[in-house]
N, C-alpha and C. Protein backbone atom coordinates (compact mmCIF):
# COMPACT_ATOMS: atom_id res chain seq x y z
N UNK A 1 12.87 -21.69 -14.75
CA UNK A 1 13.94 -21.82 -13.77
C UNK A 1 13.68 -23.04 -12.88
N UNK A 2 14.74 -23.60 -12.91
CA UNK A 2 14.92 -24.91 -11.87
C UNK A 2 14.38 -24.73 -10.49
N UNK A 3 13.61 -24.88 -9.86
CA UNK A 3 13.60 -25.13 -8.35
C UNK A 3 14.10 -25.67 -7.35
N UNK A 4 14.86 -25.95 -6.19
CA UNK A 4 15.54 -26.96 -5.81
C UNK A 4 15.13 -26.53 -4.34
N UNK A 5 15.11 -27.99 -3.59
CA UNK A 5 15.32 -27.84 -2.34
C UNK A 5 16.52 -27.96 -1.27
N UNK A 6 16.63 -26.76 -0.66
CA UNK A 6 18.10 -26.76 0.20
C UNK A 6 17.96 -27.81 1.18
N UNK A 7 18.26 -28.52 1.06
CA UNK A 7 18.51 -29.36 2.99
C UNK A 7 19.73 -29.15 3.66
N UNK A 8 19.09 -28.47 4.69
CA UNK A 8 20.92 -28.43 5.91
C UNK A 8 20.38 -29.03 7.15
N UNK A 9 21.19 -30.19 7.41
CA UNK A 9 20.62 -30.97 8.57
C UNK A 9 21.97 -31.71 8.57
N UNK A 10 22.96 -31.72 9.86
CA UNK A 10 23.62 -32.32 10.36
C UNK A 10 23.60 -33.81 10.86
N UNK A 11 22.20 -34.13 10.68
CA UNK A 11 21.78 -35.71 10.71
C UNK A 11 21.73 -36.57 9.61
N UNK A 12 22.66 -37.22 8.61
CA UNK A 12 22.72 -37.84 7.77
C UNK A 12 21.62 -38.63 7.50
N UNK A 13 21.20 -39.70 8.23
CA UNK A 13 19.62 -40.04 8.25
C UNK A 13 18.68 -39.79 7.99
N UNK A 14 18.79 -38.09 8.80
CA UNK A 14 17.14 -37.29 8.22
C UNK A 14 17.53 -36.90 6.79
N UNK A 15 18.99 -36.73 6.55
CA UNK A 15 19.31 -35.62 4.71
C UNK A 15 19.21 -36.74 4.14
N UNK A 16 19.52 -38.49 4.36
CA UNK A 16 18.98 -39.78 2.91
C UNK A 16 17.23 -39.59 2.97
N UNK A 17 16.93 -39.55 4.22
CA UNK A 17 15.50 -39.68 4.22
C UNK A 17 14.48 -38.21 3.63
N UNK A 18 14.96 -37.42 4.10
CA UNK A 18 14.28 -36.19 2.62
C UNK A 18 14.28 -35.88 1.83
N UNK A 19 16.02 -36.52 1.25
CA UNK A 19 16.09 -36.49 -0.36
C UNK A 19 15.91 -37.01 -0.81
N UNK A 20 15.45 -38.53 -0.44
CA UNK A 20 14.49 -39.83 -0.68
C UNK A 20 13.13 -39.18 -0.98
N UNK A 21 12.36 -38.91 -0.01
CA UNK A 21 11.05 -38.46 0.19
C UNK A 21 11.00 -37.43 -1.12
N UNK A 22 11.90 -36.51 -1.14
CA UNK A 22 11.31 -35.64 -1.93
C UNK A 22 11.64 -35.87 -3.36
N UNK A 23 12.52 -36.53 -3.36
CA UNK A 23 13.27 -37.04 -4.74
C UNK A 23 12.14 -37.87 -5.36
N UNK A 24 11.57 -39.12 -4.57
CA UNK A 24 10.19 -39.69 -5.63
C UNK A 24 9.02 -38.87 -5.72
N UNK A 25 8.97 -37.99 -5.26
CA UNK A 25 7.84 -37.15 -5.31
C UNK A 25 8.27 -36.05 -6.54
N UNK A 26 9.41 -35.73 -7.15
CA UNK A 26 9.88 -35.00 -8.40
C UNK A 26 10.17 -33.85 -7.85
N UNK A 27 10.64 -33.44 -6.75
CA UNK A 27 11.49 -32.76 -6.02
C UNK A 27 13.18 -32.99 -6.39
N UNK A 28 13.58 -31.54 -6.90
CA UNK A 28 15.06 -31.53 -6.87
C UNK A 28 15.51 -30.98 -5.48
N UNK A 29 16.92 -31.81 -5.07
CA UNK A 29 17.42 -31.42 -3.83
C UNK A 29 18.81 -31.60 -4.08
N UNK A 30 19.28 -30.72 -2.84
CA UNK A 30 20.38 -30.50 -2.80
C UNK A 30 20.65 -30.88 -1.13
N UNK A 31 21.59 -31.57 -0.85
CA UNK A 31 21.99 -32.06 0.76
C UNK A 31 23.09 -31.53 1.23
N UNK A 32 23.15 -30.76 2.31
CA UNK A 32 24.35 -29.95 2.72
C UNK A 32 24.43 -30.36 4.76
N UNK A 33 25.68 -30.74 4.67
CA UNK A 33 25.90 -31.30 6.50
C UNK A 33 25.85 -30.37 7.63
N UNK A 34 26.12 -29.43 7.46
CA UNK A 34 26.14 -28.14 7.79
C UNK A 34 25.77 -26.50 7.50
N UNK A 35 26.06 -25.76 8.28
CA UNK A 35 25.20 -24.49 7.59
C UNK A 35 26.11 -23.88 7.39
N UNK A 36 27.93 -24.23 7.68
CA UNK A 36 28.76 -23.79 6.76
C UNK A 36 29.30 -24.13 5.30
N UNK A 37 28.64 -25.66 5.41
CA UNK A 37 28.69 -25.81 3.89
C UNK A 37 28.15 -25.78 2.69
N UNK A 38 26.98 -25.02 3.42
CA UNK A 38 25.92 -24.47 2.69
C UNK A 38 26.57 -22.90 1.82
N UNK A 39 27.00 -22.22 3.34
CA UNK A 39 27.41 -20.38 2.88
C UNK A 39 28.69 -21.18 2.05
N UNK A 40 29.38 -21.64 2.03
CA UNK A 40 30.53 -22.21 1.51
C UNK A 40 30.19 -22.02 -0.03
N UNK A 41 29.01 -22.90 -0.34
CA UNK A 41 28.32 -23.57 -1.93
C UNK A 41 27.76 -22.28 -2.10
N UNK A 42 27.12 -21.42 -1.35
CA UNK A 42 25.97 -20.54 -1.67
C UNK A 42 25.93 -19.87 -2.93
N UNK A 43 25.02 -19.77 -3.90
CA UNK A 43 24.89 -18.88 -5.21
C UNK A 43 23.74 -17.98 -4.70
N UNK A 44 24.04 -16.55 -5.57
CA UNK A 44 22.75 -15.47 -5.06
C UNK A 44 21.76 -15.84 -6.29
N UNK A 45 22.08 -16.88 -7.51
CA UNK A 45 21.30 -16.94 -7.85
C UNK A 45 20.24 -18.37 -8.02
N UNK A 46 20.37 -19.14 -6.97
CA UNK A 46 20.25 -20.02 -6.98
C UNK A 46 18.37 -19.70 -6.66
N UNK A 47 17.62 -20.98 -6.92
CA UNK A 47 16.39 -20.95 -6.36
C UNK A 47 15.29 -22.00 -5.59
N UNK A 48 14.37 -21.80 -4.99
CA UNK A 48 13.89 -22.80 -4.53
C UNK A 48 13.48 -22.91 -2.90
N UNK A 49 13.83 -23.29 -2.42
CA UNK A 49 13.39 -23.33 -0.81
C UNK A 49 14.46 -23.95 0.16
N UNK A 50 15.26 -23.44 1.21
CA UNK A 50 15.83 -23.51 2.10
C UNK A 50 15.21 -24.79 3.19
N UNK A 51 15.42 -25.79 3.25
CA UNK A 51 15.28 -26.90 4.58
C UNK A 51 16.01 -26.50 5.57
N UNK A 52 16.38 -25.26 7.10
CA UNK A 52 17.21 -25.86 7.80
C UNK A 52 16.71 -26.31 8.64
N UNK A 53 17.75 -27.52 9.75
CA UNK A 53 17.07 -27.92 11.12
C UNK A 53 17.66 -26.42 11.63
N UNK A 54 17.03 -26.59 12.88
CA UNK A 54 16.81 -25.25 13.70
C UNK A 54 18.34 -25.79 14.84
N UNK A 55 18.32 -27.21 15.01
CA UNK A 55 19.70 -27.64 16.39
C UNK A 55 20.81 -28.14 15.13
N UNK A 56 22.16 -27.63 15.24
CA UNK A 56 22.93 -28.57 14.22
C UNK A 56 24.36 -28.10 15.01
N UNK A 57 25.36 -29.16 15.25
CA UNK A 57 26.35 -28.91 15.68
C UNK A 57 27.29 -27.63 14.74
N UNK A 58 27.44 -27.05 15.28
CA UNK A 58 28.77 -26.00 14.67
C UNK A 58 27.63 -24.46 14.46
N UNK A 59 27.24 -24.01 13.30
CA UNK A 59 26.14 -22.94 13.36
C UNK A 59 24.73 -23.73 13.16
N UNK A 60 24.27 -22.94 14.13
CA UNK A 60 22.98 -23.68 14.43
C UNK A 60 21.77 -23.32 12.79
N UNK A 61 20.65 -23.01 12.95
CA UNK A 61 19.82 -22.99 11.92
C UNK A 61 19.31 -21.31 11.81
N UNK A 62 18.82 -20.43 12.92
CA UNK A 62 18.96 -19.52 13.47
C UNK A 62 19.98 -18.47 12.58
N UNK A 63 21.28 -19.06 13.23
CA UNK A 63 22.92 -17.93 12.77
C UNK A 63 22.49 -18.23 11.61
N UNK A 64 22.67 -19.66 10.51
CA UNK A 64 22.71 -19.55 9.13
C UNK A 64 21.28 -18.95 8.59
N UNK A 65 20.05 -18.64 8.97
CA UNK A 65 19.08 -17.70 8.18
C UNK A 65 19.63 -16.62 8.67
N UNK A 66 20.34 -15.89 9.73
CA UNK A 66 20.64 -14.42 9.64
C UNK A 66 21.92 -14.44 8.35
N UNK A 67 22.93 -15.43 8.43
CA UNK A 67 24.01 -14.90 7.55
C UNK A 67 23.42 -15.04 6.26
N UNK A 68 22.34 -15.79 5.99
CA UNK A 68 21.64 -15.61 4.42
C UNK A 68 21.11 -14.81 4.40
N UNK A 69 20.77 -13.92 5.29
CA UNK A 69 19.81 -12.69 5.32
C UNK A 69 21.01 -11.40 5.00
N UNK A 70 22.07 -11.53 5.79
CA UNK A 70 22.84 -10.69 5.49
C UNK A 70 23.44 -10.66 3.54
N UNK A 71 23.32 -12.04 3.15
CA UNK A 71 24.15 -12.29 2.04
C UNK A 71 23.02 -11.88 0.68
N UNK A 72 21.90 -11.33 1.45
CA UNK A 72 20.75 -10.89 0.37
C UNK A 72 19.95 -12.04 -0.04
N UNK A 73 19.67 -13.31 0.71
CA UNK A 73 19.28 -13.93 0.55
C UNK A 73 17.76 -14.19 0.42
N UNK A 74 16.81 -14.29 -0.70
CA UNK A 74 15.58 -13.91 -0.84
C UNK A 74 14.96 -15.62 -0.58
N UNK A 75 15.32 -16.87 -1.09
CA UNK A 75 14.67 -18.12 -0.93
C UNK A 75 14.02 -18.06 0.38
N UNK A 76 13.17 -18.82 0.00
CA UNK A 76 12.05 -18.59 1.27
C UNK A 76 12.62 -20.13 2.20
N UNK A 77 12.71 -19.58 3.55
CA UNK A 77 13.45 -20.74 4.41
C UNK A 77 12.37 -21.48 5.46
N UNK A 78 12.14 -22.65 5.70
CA UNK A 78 11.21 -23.81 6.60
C UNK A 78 12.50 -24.06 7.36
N UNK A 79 12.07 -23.83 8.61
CA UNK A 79 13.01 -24.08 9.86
C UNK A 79 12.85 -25.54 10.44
N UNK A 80 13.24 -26.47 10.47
CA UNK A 80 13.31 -28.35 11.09
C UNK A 80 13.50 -28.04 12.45
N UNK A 81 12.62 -28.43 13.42
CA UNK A 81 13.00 -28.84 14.39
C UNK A 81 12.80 -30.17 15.14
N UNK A 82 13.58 -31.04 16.05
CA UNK A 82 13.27 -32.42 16.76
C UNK A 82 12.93 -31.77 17.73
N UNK A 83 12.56 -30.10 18.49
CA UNK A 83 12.68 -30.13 19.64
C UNK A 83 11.34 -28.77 19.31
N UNK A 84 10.47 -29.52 20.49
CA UNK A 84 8.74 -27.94 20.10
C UNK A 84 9.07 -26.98 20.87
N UNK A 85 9.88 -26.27 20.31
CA UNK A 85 10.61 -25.06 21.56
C UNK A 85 10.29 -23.84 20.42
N UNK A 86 9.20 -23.39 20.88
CA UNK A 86 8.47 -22.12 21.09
C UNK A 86 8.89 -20.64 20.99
N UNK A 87 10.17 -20.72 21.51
CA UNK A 87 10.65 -19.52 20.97
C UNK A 87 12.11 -19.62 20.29
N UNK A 88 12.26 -20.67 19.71
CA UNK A 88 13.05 -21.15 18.18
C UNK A 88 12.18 -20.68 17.06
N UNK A 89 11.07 -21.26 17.34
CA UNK A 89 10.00 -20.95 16.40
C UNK A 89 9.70 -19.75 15.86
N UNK A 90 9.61 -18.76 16.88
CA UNK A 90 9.04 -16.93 17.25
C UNK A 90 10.39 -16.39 16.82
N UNK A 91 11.60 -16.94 16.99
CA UNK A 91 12.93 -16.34 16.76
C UNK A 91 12.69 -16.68 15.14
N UNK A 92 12.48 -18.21 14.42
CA UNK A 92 12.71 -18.55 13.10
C UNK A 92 11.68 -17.42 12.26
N UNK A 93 10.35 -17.45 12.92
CA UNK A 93 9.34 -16.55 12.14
C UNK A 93 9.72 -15.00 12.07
N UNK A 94 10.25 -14.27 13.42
CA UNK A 94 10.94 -13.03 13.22
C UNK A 94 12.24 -12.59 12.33
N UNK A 95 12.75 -13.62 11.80
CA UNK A 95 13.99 -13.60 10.99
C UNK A 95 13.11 -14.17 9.51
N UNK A 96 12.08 -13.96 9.39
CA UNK A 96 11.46 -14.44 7.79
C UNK A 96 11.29 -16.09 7.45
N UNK A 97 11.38 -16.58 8.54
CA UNK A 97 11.36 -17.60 8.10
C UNK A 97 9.32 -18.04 7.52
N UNK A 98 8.87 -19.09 6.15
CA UNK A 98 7.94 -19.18 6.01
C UNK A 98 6.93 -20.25 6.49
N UNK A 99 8.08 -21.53 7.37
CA UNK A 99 7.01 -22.25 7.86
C UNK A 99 8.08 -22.73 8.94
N UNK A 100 7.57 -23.64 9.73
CA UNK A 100 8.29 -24.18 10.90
C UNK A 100 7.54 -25.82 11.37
N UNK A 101 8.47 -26.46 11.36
CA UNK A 101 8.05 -27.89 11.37
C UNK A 101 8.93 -28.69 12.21
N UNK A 102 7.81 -29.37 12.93
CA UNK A 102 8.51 -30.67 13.91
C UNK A 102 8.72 -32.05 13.16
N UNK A 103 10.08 -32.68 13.69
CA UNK A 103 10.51 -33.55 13.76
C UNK A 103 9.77 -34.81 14.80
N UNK A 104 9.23 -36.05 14.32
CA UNK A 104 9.15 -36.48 12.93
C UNK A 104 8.38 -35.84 12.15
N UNK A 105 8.46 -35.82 10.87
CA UNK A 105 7.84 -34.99 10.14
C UNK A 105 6.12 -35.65 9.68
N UNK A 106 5.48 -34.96 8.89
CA UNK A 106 3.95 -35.38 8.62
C UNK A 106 4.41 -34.87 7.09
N UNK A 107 4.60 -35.93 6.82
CA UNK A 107 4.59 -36.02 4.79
C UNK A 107 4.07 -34.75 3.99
N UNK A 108 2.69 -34.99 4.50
CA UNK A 108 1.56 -33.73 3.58
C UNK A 108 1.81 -32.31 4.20
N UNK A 109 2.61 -32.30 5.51
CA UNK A 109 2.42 -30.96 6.03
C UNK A 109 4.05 -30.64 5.32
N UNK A 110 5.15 -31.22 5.08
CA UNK A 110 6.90 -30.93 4.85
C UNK A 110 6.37 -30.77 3.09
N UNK A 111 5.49 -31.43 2.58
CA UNK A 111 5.49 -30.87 1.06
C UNK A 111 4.61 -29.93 0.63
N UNK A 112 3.54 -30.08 1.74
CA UNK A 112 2.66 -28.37 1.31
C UNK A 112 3.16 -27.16 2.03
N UNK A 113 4.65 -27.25 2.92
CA UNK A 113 5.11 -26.51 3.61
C UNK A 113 6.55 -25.84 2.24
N UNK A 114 6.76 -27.07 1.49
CA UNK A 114 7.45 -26.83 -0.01
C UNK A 114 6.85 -26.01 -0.95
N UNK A 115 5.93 -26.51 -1.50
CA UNK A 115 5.12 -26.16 -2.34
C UNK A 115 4.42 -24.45 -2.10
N UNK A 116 4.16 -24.27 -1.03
CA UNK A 116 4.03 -22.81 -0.24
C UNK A 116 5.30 -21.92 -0.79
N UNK A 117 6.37 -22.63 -0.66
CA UNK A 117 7.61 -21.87 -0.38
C UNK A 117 7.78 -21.64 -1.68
N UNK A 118 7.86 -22.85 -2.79
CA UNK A 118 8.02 -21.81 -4.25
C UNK A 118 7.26 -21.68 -4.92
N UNK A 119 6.02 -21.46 -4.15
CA UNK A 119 4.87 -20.37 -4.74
C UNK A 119 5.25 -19.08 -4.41
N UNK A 120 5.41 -19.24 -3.09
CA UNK A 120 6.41 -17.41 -3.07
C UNK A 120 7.77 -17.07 -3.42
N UNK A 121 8.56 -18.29 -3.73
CA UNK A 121 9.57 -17.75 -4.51
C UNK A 121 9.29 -17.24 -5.99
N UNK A 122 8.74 -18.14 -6.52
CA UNK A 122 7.58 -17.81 -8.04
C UNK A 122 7.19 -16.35 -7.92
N UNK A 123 6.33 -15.87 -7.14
CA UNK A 123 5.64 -14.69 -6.81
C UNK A 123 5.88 -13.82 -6.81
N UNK A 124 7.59 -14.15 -5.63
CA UNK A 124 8.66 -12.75 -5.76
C UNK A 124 9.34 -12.41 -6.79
N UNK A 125 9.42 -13.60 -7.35
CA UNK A 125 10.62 -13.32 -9.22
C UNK A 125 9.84 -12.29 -10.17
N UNK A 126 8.57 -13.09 -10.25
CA UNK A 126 7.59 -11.77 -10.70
C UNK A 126 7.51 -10.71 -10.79
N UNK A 127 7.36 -10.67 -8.96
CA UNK A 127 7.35 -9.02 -8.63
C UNK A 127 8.71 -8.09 -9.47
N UNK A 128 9.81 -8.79 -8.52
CA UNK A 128 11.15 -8.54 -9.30
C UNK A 128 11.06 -8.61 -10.23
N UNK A 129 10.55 -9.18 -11.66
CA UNK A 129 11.01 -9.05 -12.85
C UNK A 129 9.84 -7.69 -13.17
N UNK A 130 8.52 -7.38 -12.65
CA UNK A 130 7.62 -6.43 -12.86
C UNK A 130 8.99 -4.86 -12.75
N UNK A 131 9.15 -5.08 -11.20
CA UNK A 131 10.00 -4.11 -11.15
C UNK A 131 11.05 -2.92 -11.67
N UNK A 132 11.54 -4.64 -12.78
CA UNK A 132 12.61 -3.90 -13.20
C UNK A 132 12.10 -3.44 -14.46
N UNK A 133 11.22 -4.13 -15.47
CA UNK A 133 10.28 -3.93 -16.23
C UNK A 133 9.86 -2.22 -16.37
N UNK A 134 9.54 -2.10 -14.70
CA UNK A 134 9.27 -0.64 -15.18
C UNK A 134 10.28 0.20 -14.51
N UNK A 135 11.42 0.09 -14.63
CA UNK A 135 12.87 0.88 -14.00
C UNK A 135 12.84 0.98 -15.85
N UNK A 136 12.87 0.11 -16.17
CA UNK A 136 13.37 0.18 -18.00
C UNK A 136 12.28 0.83 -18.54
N UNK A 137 11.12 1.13 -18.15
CA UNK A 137 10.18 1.70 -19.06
C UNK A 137 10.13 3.21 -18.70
N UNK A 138 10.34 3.19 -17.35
CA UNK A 138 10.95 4.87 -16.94
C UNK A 138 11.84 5.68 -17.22
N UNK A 139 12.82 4.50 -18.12
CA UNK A 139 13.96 5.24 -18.08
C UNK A 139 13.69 6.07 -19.78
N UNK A 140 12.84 5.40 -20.15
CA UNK A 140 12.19 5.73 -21.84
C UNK A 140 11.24 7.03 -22.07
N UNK A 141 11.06 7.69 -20.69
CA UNK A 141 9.76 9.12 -20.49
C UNK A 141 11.41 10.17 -21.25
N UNK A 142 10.81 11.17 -21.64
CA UNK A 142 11.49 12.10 -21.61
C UNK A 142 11.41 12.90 -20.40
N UNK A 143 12.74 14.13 -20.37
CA UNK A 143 12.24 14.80 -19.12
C UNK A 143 11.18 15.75 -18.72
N UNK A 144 10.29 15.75 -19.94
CA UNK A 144 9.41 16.64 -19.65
C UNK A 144 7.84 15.65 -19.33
N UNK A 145 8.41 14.77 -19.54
CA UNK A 145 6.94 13.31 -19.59
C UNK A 145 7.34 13.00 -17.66
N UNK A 146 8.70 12.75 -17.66
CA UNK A 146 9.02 12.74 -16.15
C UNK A 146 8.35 13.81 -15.33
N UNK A 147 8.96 15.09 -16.15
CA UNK A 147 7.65 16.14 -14.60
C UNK A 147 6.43 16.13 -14.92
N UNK A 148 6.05 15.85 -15.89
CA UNK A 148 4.62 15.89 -15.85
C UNK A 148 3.51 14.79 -15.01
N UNK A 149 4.63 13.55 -14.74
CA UNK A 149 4.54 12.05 -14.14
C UNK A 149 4.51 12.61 -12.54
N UNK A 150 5.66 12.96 -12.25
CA UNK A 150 5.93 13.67 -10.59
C UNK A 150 4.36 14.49 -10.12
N UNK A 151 4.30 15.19 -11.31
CA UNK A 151 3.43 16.66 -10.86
C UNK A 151 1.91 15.49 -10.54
N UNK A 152 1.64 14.48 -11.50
CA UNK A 152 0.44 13.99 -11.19
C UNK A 152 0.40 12.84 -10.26
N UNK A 153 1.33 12.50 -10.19
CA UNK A 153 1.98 11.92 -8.90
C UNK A 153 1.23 12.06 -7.44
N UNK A 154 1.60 13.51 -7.45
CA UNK A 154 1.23 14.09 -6.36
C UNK A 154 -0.05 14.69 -6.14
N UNK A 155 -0.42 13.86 -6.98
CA UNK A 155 -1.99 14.68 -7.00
C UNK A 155 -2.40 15.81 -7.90
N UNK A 156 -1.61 16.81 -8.42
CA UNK A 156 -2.09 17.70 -9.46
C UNK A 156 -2.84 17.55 -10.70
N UNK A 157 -4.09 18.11 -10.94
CA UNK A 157 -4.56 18.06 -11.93
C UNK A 157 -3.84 18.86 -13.06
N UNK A 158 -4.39 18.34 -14.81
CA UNK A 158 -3.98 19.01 -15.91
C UNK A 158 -3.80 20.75 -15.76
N UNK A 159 -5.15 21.12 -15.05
CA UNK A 159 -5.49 22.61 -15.24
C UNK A 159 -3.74 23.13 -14.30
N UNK A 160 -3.29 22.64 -13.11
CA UNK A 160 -2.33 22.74 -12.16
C UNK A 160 -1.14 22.85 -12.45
N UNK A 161 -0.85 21.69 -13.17
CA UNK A 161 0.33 21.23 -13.80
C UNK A 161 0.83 22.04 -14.62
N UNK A 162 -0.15 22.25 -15.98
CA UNK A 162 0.06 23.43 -16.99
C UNK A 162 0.93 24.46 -16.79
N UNK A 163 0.11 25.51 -16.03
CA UNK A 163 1.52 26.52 -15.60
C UNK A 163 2.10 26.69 -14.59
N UNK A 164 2.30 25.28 -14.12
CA UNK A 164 3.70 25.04 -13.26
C UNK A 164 4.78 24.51 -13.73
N UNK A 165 4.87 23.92 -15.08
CA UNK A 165 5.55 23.58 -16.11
C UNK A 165 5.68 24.94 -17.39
N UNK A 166 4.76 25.83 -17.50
CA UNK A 166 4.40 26.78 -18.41
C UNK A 166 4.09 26.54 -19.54
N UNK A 167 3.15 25.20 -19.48
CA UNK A 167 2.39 24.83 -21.14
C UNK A 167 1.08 24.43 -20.89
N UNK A 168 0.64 24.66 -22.18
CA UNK A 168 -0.99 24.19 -22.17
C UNK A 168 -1.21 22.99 -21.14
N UNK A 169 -2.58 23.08 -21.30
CA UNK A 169 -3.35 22.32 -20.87
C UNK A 169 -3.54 20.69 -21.73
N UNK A 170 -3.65 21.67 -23.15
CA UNK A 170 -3.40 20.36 -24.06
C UNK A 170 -2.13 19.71 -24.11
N UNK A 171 -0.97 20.03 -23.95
CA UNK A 171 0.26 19.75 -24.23
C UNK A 171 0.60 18.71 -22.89
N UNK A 172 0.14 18.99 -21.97
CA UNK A 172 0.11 18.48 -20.81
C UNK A 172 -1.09 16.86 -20.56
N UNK A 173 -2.22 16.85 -21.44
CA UNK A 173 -2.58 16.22 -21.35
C UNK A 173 -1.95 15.32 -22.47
N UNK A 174 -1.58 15.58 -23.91
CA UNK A 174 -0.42 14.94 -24.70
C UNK A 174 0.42 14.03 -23.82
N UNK A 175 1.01 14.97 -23.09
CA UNK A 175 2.58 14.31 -22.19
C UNK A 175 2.01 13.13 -21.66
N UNK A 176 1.04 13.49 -20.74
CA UNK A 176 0.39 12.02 -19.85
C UNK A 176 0.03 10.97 -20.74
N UNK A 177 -0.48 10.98 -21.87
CA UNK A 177 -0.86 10.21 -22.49
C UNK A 177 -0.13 9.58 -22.83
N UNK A 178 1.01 10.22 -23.49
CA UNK A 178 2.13 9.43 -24.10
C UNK A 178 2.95 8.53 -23.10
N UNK A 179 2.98 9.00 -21.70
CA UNK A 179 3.99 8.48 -20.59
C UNK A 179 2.73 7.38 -20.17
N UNK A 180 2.01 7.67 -19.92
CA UNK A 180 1.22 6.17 -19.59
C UNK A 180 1.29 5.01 -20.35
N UNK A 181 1.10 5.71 -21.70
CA UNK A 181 1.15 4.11 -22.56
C UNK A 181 2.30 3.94 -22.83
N UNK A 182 3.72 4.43 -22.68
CA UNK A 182 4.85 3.96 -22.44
C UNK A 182 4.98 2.74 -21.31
N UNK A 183 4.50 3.71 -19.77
CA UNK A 183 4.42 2.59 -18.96
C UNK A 183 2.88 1.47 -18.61
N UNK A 184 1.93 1.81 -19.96
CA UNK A 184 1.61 0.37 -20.19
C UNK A 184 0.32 0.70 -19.45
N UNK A 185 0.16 1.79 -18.52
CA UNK A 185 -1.22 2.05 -16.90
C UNK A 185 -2.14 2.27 -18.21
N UNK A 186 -3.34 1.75 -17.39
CA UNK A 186 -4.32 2.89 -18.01
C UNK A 186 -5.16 3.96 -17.16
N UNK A 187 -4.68 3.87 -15.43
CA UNK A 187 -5.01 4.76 -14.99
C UNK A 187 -3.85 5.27 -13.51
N UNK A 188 -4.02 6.52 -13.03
CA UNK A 188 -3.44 7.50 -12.76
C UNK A 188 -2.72 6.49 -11.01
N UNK A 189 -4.18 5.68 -10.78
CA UNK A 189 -3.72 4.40 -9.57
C UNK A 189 -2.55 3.91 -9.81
N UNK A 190 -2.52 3.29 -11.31
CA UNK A 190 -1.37 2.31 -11.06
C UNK A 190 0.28 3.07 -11.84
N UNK A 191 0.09 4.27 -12.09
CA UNK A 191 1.11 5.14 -12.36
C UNK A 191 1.54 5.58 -10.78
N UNK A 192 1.26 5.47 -10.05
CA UNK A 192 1.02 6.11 -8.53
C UNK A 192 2.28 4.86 -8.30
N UNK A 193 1.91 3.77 -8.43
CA UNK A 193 1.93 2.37 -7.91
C UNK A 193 3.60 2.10 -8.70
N UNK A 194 3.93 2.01 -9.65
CA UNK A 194 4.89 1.96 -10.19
C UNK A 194 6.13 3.22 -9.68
N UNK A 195 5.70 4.58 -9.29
CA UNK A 195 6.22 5.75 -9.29
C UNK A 195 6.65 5.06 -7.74
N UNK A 196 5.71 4.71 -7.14
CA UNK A 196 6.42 4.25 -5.58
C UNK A 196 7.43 2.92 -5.55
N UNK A 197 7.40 2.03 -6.73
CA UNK A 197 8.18 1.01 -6.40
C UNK A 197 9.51 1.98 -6.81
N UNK A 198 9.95 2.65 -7.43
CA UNK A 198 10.68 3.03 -8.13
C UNK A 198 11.73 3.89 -6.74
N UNK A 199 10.78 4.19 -5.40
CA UNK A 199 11.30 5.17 -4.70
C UNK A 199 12.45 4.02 -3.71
């Protein structure tokens, strides 16, 4: 998947000069004047890392990470500021934002402040694709591999389980066996671990 960098900066100057900067460096970008013409363009499946400045005439930087937040927006966002105001910053970091940077910028700190960002976009796709990975491998237990999954779930041993279901001991240890290596665990931790993403 493509990576790209969002720039929203109402300063034409600074958007030739970062898509310059990042463009010879083998950075894809995208330049947007505003942070309505950003929600305007917006795809949910787009990827990569969010540039906004934090001051921009019309919606500031602030409103547009809440309305991407509202729009399910997962890209990880670096807040621009020309101005070291402290609780822009504490406001950008409480709304998810992953880094925060002054204007003029420091080269090595705006591309390892990139490079950060779609390492955790990378990270999260993962997770997300792990996720669904095992939504599809759950959906493959039968229902008797399902209670037997719940019952150890919660802590119950084989001897427990047995006749709370009303079958052997062996039949019960069968079930687990078979539902684990469906979902791939080889131990009872990471069946735990999957059973909770699922909640």
């Amino acid at each position: 998947m493509d990576l790209t960098v969002f720039i929203v900066d109402d300063d034409p100057a600074v958007r030739d000069a970062l898509g310059l900067l990042l463009g010879v460096r083998g950075y894809r970008t995208a330049v947007f004047a505003s942070g309505e013409a950003l929600l305007q363009a917006w795809r949910p499946e787009w990827a990569g890392c969010l540039l906004i400045d934090i001051r921009m005439s019309g919606m500031d930087g602030l409103e547009l990470q809440q309305r991407l937040g509202q729009l399910g927006n997962r890209i990880p966002i670096v807040i621009v500021t020309g101005h070291g105001d402290v609780t822009l910053a504490r406001a950008a970091f409480k709304a998810q934002a992953l880094d925060f940077l002054e204007k003029p910028f420091d080269d090595a700190k705006l591309v390892a402040a990139i490079d950060e960002a779609f390492s955790s976009e990378a990270r999260q796709r993962r997770q997300t694709r792990a996720r669904e990975d095992h939504r599809t491998q759950l959906r493959e237990l039968t229902p008797r591999e399902r209670e037997v999954m719940e019952l150890v779930v919660l802590g119950r041993h084989n001897r427990e389980i047995a006749p709370a279901l009303g079958i052997s001991v062996r039949t019960v240890e069968v079930h687990k066996a078979r539902l684990m290596a469906k979902l791939g665990v080889g131990n009872v931790a990471d069946l735990v671990r999957i059973a909770l993403q699922e909640e």
